[in-house]
Protein backbone atom coordinates (compact mmCIF):
# COMPACT_ATOMS: atom_id res chain seq x y z
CA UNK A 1 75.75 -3.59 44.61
CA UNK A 2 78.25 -1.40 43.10
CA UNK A 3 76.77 1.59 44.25
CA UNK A 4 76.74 2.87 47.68
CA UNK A 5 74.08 5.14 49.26
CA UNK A 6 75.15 8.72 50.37
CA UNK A 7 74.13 7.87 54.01
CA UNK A 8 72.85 5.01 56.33
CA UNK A 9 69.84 7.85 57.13
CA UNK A 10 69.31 9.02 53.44
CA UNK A 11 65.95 7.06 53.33
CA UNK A 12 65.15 8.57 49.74
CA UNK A 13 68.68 7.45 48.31
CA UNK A 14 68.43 3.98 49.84
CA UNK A 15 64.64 3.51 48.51
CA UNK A 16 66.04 4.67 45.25
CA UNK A 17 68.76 1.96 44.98
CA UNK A 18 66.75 -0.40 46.04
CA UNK A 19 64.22 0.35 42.66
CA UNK A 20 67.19 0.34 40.67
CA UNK A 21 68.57 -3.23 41.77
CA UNK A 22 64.97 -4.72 41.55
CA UNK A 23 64.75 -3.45 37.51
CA UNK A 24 65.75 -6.06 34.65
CA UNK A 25 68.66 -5.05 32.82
CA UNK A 26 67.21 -6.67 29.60
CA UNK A 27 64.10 -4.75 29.46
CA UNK A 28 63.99 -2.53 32.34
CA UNK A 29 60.80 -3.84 34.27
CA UNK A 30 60.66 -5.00 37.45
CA UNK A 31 61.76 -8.70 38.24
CA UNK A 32 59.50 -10.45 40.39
CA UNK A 33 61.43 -12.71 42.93
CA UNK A 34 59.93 -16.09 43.98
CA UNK A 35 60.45 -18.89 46.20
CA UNK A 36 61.30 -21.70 44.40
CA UNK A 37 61.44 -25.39 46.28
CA UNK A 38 63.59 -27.81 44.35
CA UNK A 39 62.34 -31.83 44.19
CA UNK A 40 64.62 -32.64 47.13
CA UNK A 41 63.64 -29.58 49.33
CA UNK A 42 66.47 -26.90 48.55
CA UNK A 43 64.81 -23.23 48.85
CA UNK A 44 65.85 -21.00 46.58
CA UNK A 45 65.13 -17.39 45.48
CA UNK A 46 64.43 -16.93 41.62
CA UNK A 47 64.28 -13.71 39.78
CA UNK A 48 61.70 -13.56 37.43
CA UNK A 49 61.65 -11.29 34.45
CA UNK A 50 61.35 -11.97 30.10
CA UNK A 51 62.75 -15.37 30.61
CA UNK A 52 66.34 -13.64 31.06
């Protein structure tokens, strides 16, 4: 997160940020994020967009 918002309060500039880090930077859609649970029983979270 490069990016800071304005404000701790600024609801509207933190809700926009957050859109903005949840968008695919190959096609610009948003990226679904999963839990995925690996063979041996490691949880991970997987971001899910055009196979990217």
């Amino acid at each position: 997160m490069a990016e800071k918002a304005k404000s701790k309060t600024d609801v509207s500039a933190r809700a926009e940020l957050k859109n903005r880090a949840n968008c695919c930077s190959n096609c610009g859609n948003k990226v679904e994020v999963v839990l995925a649970v690996s063979p041996d029983g490691k949880k991970k979270m997987r971001r899910i967009c055009c196979g990217g």
